[in-house]
N, C-alpha and C. Protein backbone atom coordinates (compact mmCIF):
# COMPACT_ATOMS: atom_id res chain seq x y z
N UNK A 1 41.67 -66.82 -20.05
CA UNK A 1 41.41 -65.56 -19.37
C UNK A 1 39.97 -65.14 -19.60
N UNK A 2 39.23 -64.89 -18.53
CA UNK A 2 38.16 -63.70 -18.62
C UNK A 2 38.22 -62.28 -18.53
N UNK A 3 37.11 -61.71 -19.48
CA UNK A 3 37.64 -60.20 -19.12
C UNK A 3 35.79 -59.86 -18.19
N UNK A 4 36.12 -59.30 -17.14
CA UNK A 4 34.92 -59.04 -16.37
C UNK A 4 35.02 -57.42 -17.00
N UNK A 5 33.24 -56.93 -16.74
CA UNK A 5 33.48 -55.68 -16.80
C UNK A 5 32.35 -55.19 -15.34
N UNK A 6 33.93 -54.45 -14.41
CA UNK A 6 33.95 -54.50 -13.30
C UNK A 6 33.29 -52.47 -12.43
N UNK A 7 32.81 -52.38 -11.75
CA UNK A 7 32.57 -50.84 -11.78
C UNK A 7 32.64 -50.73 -10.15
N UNK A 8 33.24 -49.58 -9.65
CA UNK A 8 33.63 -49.64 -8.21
C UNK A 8 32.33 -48.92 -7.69
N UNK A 9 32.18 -48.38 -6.00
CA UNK A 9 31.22 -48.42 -5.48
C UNK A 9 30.95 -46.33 -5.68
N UNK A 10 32.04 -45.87 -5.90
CA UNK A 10 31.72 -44.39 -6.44
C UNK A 10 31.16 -44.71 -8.25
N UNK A 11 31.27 -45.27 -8.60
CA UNK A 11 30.59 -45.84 -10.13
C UNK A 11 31.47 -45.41 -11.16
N UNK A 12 33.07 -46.29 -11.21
CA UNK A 12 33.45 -45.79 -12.34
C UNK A 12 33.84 -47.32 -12.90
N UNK A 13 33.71 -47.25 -14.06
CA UNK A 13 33.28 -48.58 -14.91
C UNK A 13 34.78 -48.89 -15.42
N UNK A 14 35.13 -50.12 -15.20
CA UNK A 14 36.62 -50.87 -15.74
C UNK A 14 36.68 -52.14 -15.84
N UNK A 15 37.55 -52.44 -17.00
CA UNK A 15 37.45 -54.06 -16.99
C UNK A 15 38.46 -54.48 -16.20
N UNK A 16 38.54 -55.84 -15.42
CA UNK A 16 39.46 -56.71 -15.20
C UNK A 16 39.80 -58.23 -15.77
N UNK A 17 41.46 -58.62 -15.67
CA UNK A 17 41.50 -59.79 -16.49
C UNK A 17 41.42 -60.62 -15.16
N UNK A 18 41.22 -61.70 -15.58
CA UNK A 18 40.78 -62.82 -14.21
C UNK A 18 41.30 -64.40 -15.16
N UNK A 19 41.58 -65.41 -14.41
CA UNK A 19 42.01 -66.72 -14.91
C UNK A 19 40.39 -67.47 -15.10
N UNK A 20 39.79 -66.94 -14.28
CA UNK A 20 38.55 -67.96 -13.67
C UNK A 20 37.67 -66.42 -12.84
N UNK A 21 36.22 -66.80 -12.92
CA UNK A 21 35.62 -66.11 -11.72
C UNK A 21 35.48 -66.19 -10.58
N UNK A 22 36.40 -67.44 -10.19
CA UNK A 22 36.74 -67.96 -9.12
C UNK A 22 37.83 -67.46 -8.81
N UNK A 23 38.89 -67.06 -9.52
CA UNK A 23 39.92 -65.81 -9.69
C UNK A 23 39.56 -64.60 -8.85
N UNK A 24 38.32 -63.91 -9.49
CA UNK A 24 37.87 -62.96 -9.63
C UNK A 24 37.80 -62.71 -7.68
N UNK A 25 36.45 -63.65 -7.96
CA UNK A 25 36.12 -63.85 -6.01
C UNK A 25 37.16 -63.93 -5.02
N UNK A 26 38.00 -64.73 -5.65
CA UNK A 26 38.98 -64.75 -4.23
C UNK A 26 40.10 -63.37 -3.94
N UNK A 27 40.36 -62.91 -5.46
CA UNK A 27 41.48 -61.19 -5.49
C UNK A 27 40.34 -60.46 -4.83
N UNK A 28 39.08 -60.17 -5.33
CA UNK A 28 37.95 -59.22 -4.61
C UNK A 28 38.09 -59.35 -3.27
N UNK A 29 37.56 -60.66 -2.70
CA UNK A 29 37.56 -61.17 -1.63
C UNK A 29 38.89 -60.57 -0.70
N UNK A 30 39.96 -60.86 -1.37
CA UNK A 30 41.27 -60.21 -0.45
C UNK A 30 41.29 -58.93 -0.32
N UNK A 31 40.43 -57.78 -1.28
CA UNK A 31 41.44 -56.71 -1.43
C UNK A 31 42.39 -56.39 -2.38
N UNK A 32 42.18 -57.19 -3.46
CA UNK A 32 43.35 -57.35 -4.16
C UNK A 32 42.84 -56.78 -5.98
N UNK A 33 41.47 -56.84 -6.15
CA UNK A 33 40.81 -55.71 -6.87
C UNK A 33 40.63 -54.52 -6.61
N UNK A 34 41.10 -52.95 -7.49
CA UNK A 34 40.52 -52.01 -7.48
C UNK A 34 40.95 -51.02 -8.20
N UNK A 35 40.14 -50.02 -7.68
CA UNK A 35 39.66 -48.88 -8.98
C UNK A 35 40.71 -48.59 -9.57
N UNK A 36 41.07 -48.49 -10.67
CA UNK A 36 42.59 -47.31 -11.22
C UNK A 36 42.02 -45.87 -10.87
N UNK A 37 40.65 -45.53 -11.11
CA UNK A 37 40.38 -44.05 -10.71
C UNK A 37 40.40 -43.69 -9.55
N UNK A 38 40.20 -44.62 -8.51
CA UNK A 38 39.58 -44.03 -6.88
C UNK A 38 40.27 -44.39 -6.26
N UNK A 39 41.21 -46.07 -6.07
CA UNK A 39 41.59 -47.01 -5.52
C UNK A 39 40.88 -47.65 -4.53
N UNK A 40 39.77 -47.40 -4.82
CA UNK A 40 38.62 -48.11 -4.19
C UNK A 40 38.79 -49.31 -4.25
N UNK A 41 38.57 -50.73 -3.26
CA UNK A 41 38.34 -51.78 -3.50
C UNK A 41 37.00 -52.74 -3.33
N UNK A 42 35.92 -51.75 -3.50
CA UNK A 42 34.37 -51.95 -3.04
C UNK A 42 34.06 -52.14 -4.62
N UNK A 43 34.07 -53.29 -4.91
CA UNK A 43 34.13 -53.60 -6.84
C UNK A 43 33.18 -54.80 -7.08
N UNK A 44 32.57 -54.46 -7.56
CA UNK A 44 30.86 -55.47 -8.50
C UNK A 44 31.08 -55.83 -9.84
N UNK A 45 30.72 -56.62 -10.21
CA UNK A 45 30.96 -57.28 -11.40
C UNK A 45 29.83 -56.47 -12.19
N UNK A 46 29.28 -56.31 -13.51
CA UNK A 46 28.50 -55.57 -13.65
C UNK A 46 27.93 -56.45 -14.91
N UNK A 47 26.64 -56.50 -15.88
CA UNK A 47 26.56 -57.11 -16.97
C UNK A 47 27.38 -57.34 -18.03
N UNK A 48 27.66 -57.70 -18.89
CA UNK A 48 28.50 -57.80 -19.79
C UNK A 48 28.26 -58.06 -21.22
N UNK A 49 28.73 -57.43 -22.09
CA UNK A 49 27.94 -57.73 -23.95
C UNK A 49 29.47 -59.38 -24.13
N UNK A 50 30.21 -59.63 -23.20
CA UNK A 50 31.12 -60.64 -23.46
C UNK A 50 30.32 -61.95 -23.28
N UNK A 51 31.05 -62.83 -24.16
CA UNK A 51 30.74 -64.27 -23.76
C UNK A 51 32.60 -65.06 -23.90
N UNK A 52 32.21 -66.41 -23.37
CA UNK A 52 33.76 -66.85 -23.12
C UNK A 52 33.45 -68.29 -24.20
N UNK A 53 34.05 -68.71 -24.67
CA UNK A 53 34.23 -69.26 -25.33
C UNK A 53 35.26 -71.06 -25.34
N UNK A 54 35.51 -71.90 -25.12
CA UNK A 54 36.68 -72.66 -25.26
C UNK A 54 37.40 -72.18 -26.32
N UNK A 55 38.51 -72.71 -25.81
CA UNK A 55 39.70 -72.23 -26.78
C UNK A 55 39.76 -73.45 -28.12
N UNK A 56 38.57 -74.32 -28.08
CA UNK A 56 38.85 -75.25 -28.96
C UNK A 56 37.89 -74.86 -30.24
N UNK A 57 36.51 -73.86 -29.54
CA UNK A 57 35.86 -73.16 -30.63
C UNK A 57 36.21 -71.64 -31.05
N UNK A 58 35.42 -71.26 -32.12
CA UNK A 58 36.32 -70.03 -32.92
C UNK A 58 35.54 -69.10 -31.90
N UNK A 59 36.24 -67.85 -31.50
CA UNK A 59 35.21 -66.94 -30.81
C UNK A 59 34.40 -66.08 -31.75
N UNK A 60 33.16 -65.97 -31.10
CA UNK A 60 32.37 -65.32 -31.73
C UNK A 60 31.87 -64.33 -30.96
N UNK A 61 31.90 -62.78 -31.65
CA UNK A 61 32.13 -61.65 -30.28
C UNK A 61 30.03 -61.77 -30.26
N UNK A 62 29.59 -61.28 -29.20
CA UNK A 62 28.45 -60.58 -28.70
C UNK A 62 27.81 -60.06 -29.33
N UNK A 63 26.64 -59.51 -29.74
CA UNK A 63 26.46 -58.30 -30.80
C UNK A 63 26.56 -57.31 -29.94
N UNK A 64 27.05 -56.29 -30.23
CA UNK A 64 26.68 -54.92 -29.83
C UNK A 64 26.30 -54.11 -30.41
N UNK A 65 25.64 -52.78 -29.59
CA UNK A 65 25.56 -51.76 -30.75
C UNK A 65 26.55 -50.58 -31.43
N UNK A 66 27.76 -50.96 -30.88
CA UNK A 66 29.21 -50.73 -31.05
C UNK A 66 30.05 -51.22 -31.83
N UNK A 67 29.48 -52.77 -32.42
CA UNK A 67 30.37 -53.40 -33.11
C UNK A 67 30.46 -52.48 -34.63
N UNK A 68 31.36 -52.11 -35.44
CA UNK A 68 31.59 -51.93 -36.57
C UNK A 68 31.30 -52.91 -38.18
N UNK A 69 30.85 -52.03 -38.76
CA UNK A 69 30.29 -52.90 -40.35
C UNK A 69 31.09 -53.51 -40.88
N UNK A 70 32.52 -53.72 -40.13
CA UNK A 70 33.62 -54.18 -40.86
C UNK A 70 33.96 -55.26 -39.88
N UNK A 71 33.10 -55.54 -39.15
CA UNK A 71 33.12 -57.10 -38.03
C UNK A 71 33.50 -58.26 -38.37
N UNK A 72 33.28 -58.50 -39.77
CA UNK A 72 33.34 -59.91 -40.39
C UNK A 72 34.87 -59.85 -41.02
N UNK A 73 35.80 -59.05 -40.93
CA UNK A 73 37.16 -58.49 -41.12
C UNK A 73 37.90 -59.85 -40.26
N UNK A 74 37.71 -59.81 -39.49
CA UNK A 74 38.67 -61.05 -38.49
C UNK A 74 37.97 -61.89 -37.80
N UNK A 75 36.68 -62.55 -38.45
CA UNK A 75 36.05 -63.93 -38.43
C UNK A 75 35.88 -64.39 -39.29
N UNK A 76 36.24 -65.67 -39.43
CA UNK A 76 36.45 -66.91 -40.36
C UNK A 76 34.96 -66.98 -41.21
N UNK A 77 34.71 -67.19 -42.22
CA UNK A 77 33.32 -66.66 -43.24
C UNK A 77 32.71 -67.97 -42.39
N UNK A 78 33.01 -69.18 -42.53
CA UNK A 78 31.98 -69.92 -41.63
C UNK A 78 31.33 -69.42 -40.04
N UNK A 79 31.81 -68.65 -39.67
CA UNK A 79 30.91 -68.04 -38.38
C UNK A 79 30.73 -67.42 -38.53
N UNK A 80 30.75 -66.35 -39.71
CA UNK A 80 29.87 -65.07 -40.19
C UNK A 80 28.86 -66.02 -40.67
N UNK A 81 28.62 -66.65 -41.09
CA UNK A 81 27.94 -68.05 -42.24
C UNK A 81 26.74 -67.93 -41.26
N UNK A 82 27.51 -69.13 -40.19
CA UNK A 82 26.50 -69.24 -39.01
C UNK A 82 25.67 -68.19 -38.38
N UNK A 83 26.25 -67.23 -38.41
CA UNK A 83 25.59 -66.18 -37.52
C UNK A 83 24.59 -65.77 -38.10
N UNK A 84 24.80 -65.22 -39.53
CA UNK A 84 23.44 -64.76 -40.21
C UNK A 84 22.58 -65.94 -40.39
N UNK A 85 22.53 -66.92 -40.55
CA UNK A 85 21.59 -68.16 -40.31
C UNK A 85 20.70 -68.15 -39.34
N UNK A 86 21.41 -67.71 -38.37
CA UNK A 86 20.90 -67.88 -36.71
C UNK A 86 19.78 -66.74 -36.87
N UNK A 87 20.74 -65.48 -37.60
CA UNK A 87 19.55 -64.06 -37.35
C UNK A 87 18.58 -64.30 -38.48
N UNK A 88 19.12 -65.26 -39.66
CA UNK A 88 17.43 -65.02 -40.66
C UNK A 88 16.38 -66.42 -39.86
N UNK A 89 16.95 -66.88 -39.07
CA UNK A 89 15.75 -67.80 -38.54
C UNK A 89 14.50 -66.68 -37.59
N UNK A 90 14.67 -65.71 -37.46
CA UNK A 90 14.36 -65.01 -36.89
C UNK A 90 13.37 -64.14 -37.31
N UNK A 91 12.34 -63.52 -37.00
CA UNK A 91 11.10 -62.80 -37.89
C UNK A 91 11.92 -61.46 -37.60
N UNK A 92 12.15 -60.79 -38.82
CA UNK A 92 12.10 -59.21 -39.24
C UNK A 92 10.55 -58.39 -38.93
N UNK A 93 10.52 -58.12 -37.56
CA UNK A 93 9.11 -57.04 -37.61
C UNK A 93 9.69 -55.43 -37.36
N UNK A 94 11.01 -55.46 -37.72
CA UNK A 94 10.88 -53.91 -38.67
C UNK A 94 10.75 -52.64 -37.22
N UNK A 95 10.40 -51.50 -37.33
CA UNK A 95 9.96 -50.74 -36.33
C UNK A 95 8.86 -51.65 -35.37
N UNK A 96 8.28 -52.36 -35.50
CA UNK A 96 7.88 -52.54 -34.48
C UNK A 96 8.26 -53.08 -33.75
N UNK A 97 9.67 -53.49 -33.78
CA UNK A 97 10.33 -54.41 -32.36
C UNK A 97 10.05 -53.72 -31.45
N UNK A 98 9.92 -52.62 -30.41
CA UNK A 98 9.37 -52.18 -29.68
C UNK A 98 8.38 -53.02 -29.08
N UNK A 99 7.52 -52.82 -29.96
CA UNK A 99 5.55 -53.33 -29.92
C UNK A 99 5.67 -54.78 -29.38
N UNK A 100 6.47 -55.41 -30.51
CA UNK A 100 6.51 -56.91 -30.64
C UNK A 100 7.11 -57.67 -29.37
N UNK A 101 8.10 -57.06 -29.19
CA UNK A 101 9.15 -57.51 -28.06
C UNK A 101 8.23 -57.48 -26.90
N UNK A 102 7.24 -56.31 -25.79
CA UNK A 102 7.02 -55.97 -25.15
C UNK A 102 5.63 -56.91 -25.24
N UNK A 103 5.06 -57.53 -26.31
CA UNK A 103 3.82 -58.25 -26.49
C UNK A 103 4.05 -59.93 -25.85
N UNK A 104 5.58 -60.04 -26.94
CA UNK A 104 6.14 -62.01 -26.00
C UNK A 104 6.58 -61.69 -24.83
N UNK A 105 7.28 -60.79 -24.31
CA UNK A 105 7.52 -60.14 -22.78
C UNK A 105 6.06 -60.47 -22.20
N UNK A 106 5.31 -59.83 -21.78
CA UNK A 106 4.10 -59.40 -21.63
C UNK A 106 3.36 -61.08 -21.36
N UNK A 107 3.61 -61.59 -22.30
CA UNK A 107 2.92 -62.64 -22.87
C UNK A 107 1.48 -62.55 -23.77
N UNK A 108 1.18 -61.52 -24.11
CA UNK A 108 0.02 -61.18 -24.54
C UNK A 108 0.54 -62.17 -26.18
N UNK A 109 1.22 -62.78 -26.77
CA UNK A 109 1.53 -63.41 -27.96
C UNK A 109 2.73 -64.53 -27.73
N UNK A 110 2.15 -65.71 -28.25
CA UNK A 110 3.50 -66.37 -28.13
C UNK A 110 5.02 -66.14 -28.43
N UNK A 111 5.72 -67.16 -27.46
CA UNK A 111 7.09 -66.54 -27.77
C UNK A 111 7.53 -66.82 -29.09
N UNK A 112 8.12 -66.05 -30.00
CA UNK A 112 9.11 -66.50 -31.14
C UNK A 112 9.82 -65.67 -31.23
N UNK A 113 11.07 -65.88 -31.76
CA UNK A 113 12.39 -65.34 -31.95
C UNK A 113 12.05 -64.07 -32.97
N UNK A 114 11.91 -62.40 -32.76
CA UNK A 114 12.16 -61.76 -33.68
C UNK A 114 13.31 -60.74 -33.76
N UNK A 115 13.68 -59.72 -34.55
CA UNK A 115 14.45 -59.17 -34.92
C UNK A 115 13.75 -57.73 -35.41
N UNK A 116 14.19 -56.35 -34.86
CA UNK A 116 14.18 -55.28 -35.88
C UNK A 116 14.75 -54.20 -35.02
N UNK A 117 14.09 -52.78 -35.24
CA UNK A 117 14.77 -51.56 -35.30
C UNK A 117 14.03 -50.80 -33.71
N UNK A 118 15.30 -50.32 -33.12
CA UNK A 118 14.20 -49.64 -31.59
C UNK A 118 15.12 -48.52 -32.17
N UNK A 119 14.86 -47.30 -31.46
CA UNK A 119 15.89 -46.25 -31.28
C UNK A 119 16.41 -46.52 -29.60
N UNK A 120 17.42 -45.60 -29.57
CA UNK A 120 18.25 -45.99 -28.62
C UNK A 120 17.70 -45.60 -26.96
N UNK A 121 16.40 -44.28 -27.11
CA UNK A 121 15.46 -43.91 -26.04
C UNK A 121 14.11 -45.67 -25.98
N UNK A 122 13.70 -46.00 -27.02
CA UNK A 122 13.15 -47.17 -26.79
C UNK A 122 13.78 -48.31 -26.31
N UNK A 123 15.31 -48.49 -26.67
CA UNK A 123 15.95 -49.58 -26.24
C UNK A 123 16.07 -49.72 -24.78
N UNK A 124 16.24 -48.41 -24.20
CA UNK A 124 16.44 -48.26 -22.81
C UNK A 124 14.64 -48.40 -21.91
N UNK A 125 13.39 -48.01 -22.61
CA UNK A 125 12.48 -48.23 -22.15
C UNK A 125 12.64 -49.46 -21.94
N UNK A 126 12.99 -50.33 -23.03
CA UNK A 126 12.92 -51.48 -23.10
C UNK A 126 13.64 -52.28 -21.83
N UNK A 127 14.67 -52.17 -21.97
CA UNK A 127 15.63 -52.42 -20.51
C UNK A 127 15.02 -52.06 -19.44
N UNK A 128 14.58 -51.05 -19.33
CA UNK A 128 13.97 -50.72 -17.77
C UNK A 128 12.71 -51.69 -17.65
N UNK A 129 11.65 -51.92 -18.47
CA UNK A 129 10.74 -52.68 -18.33
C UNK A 129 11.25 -54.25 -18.29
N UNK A 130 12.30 -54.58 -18.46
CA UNK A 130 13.42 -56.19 -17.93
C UNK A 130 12.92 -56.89 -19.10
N UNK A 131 12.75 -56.46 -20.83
CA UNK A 131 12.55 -56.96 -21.66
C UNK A 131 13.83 -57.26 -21.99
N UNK A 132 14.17 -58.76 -22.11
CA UNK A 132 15.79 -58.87 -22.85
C UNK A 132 15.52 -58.73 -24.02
N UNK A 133 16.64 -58.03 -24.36
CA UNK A 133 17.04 -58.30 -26.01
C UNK A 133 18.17 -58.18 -26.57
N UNK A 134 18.86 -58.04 -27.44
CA UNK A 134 20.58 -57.81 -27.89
C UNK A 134 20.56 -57.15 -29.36
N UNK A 135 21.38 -56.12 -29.23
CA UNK A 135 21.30 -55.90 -30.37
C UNK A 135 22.09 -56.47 -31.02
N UNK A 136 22.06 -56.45 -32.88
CA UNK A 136 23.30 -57.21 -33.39
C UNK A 136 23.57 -56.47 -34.63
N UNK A 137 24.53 -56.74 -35.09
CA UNK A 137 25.77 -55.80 -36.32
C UNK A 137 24.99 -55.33 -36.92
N UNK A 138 24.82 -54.93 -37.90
CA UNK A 138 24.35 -54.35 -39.33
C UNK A 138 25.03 -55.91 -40.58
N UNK A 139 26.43 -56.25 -40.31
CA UNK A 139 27.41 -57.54 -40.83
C UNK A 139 26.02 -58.68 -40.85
N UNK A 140 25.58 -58.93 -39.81
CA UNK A 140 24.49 -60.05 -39.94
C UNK A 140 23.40 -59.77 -40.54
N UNK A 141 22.58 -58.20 -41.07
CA UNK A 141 21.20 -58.78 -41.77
C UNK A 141 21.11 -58.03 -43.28
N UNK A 142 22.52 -57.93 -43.40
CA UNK A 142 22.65 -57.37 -44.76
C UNK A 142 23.40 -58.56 -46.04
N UNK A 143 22.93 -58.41 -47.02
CA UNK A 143 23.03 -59.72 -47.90
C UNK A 143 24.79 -59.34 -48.33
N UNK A 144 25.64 -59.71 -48.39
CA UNK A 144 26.83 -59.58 -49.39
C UNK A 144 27.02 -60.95 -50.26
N UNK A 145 26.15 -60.80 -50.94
CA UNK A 145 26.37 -61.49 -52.65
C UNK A 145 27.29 -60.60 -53.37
């Protein structure tokens, strides 16, 4: 199963379950998606903090800035393991992610992978200027020895 997160054409935001997005296209396609609020069936798929996974690997959720400090509660310590690996390969520049981000964007500095702190009015500058970035747990850059 996929979960899309789906928003109708008056703009009210809902997920749907789908087999496939090929699922997705052909119920849309009929008429056969829509709103629980409006019953609208004028429905867009919209970005998503999801990723899908095989069922043969462990899932590993998205970061968000929603996820809870207690994330690593119902993942296996080897993909908590992995994950913080992934984020200390990563340069800590602290408040200036802002600066930094918008410089490898930009290209004014080569690209490398960093990591730090925006507030949530910079995060959205950030977005509007089509800088990707993701936020991730607090679980990944804090030590638990």
């Amino acid at each position: 199963m996929i979960v899309f997160d789906l928003r109708c054409e008056h703009g009210h935001a809902f997920e749907g379950w789908f087999d496939s997005a090929d699922a997705f296209d052909g119920q849309s396609a009929r008429g056969l998606v829509a709103c629980p609020a409006c019953d609208s069936a004028a429905i867009t798929r919209v970005p998503s903090a999801r990723v899908s996974v095989r069922k043969s690997q462990p899932a590993v959720p998205t970061p968000t800035a929603d996820v809870p400090k207690t994330m690593s509660a119902g993942l296996p310590p080897e993909v908590v393991a992995k994950l913080r690996e992934v984020v200390r390969s990563t340069e800590d520049v602290g408040n200036r992610f802002p600066e930094e981000a918008r410089k490898i964007h930009y290209e004014e500095v080569p690209h490398r992978p960093i990591r730090g702190v925006a507030s949530a009015e910079e995060a959205q500058e950030l977005a509007d200027e089509g800088v990707e970035f993701a936020p991730i747990p607090p679980i990944l850059t804090r030590d638990e020895h």
